[in-house]
Protein backbone atom coordinates (compact mmCIF):
# COMPACT_ATOMS: atom_id res chain seq x y z
CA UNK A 1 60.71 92.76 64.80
CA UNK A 2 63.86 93.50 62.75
CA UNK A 3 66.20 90.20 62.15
CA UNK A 4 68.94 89.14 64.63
CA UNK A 5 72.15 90.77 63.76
CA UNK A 6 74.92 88.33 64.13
CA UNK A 7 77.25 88.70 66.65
CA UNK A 8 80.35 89.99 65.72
CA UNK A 9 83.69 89.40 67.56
CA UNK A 10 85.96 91.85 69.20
CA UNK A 11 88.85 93.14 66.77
CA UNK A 12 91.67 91.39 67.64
CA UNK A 13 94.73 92.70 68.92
CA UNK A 14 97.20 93.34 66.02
CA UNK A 15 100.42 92.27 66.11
CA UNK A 16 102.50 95.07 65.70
CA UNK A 17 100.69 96.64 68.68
CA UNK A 18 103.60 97.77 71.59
CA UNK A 19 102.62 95.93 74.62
CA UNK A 20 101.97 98.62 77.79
CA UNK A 21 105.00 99.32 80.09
CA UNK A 22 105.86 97.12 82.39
CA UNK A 23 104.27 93.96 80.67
CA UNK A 24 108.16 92.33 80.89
CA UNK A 25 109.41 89.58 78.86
CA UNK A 26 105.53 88.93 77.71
CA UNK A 27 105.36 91.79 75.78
CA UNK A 28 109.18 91.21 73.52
CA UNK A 29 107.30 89.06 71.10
CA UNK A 30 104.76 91.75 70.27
CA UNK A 31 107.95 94.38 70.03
CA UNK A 32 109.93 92.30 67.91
CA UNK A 33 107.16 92.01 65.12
CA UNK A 34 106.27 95.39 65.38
CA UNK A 35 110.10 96.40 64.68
CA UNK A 36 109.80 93.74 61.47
CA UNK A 37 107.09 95.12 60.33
CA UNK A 38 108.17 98.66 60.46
CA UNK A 39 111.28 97.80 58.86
CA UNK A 40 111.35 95.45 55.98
CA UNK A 41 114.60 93.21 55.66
CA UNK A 42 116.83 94.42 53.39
CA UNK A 43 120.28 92.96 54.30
CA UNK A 44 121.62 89.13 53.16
CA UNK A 45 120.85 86.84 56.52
CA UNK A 46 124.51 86.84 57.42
CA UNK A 47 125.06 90.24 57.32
CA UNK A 48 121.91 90.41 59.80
CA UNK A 49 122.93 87.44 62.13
CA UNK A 50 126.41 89.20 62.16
CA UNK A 51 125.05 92.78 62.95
CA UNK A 52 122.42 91.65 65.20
CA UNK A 53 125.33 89.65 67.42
CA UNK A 54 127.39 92.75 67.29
CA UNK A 55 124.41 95.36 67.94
CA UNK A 56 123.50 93.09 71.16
CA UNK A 57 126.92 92.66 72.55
CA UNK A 58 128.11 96.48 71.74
CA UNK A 59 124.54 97.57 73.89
CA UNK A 60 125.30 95.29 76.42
CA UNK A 61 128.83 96.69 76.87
CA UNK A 62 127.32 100.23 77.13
CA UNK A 63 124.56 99.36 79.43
CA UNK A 64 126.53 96.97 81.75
CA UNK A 65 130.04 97.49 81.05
CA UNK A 66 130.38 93.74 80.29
CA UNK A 67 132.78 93.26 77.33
CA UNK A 68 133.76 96.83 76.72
CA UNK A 69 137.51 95.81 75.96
CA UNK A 70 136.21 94.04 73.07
CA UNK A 71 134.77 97.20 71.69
CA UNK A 72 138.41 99.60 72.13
CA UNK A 73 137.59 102.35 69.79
CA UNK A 74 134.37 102.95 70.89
CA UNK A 75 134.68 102.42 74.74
CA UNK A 76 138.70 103.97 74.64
CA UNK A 77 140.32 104.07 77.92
CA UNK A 78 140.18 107.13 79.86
CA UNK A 79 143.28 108.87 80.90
CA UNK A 80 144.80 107.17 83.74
CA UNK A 81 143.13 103.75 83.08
CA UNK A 82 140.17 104.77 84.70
CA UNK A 83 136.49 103.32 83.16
CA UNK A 84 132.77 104.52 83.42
CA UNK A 85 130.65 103.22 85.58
CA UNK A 86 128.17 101.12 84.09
CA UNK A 87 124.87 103.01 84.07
CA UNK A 88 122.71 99.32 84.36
CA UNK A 89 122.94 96.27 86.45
CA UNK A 90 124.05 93.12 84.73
CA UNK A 91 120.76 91.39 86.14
CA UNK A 92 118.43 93.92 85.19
CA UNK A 93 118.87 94.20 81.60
CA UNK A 94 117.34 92.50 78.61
CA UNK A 95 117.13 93.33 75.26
CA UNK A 96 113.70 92.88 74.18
CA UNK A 97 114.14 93.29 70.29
CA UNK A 98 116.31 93.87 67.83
CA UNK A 99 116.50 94.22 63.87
CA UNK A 100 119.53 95.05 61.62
CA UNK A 101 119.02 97.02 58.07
CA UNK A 102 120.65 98.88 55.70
CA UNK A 103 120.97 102.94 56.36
CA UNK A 104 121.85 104.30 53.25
CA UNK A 105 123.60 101.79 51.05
CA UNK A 106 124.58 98.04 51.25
CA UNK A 107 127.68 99.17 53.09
CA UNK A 108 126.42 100.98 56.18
CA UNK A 109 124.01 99.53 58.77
CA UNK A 110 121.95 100.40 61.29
CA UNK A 111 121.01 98.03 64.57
CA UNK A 112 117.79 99.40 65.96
CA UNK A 113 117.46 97.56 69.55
CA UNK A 114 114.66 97.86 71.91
CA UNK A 115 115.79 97.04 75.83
CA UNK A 116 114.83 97.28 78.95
CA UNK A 117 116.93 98.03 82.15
CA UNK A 118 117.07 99.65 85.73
CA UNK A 119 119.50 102.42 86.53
CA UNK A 120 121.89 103.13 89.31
CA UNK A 121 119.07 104.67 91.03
CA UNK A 122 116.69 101.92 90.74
CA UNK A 123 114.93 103.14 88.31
CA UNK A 124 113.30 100.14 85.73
CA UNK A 125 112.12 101.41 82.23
CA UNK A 126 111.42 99.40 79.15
CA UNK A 127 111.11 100.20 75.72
CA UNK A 128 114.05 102.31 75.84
CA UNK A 129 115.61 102.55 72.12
CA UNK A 130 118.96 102.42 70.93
CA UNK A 131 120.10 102.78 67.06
CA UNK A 132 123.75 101.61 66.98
CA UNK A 133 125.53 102.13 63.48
CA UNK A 134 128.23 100.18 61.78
CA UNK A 135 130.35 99.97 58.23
CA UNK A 136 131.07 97.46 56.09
CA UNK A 137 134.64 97.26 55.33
CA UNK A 138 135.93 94.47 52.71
CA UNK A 139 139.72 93.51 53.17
CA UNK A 140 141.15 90.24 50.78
CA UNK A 141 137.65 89.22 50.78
CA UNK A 142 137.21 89.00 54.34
CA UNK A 143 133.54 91.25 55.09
CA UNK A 144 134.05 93.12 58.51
CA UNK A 145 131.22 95.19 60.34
CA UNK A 146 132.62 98.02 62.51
CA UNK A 147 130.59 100.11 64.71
CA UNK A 148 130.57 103.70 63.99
CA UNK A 149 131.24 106.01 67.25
CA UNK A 150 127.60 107.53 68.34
CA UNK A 151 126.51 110.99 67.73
């Protein structure tokens, strides 16, 4: 009779493993360390607070249509005064993740967000990914981040 083998334990989920669609708000720790450990800081901790604020606010504008006059040159004012429907309800959207890193040189950023929301037509999806980018731009030592219109 050949020795007991000891038991061995089931591999462990890792922790940059997505979570499945649908898990909800259960699932945004797992995202957030999988976007960390994709991405390696490499911006000072202000410059990420700062970007990550902005990022946040600038998706939620997009998404929801909440604080778009904040954002003028990217959300402009259509001729005749007339704004775009927001494509998300207010209630059904939550950014799930969010990291902010350099994307190119220490002057240029890039926000990479992970959300979740449901459309118009009632449609919920999560995961959905948005990359939003912004400048630095230095004035009398004041350090401004300004987001860069999308392409």
């Amino acid at each position: 009779m050949e020795p007991s083998a000891t038991p061995t334990e089931a591999p462990s989920a890792s922790p940059s493993a997505l979570p499945p669609h649908g898990d909800g708000a259960a699932g945004d720790r797992a995202v957030q360390a999988s976007l960390e450990a994709a991405w390696p800081a490499d911006l000072p901790p202000s410059d990420q607070r700062t970007l990550l604020t902005a990022g946040r606010a600038l998706l939620r504008a997009d998404a929801t249509g909440i604080g778009r006059a904040r954002w003028p040159t990217v959300f402009p004012s259509r001729g005749g005064g007339t704004a775009v429907a927001p494509a998300f309800a207010t209630a059904r959207f939550r950014i799930q993740a969010a990291i902010a890193r350099q994307d190119g040189s220490p002057d240029k950023a890039v926000v990479h967000l992970v959300w979740a929301g449901q459309d118009r037509g009632g449609t919920y999806t999560d995961l959905r990914i948005t990359d939003l980018s912004f400048t630095r731009i230095i004035k009398k030592g004041t350090v401004t981040w300004t987001p860069q219109p999308r392409t």
